[in-house]
Protein backbone atom coordinates (compact mmCIF):
# COMPACT_ATOMS: atom_id res chain seq x y z
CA UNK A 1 0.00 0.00 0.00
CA UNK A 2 0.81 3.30 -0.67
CA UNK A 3 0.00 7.21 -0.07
CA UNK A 4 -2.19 9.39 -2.52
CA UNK A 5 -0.50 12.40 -0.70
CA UNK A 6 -2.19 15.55 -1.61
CA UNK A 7 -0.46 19.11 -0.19
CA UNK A 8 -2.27 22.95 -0.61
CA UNK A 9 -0.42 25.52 -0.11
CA UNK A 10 -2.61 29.25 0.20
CA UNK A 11 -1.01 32.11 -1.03
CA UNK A 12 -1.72 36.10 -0.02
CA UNK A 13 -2.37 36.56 -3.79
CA UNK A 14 -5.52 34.41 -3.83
CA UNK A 15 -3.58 32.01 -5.86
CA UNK A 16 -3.06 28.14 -4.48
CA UNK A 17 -0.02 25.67 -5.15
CA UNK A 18 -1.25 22.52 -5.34
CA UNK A 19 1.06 19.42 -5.12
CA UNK A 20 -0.68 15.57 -5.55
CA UNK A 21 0.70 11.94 -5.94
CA UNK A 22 -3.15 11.41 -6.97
CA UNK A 23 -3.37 10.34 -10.16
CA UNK A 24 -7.25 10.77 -10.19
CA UNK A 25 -6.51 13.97 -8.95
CA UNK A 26 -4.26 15.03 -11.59
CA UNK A 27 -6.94 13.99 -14.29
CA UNK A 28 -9.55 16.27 -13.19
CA UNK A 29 -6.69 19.32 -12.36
CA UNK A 30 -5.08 18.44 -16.26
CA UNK A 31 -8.49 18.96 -17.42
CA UNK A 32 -9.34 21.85 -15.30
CA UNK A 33 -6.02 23.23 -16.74
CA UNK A 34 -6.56 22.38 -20.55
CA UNK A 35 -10.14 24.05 -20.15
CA UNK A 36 -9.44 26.75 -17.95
CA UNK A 37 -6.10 27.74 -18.27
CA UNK A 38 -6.89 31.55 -16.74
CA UNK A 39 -7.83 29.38 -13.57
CA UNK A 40 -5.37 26.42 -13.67
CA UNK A 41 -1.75 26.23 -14.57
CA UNK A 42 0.34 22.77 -14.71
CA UNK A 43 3.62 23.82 -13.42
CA UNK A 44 5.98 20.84 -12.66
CA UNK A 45 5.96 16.79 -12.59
CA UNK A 46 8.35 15.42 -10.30
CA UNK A 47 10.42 12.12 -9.77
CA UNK A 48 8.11 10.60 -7.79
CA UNK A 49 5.02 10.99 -10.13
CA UNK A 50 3.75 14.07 -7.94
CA UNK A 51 2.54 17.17 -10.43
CA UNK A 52 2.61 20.24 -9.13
CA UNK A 53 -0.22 23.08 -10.01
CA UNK A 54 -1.23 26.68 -9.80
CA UNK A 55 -5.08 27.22 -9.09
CA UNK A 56 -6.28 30.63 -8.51
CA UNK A 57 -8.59 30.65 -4.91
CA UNK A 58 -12.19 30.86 -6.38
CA UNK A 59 -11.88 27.71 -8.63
CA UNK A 60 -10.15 25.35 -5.46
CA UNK A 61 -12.82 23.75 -3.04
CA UNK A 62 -12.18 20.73 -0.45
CA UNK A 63 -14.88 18.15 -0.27
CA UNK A 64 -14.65 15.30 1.91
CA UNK A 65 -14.63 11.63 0.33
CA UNK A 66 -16.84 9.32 1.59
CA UNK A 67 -15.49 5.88 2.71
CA UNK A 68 -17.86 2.97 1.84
């Protein structure tokens, strides 16, 4: 087993960094970016698989997953 590790980091700007070793995750943000790049930038892949992004404030919301 491993970690889906997920990291938000808030900005003063109203901008968020966003760094995931999600890959579901980095579907929908690669297709938030393609469609939206004003709101969502892809800004770096790492090593490790982990993608980093740049989502402006407005356009980032938290929901909780439910476990079944």
């Amino acid at each position: 087993m491993f970690k889906l590790e997920t990291m938000i980091y808030a900005s003063e700007d109203g901008t968020n960094s966003v760094f995931t070793l999600n890959p579901a995750l980095q579907k929908q943000l690669d297709t938030l970016a393609s469609q939206h790049p004003e709101v969502c930038q892809r800004k770096a892949r790492g090593e490790a698989g982990g993608v980093t992004y740049q989502v402006r404030g407005v356009a980032l919301a938290i929901q909780p997953v439910r476990v079944s």
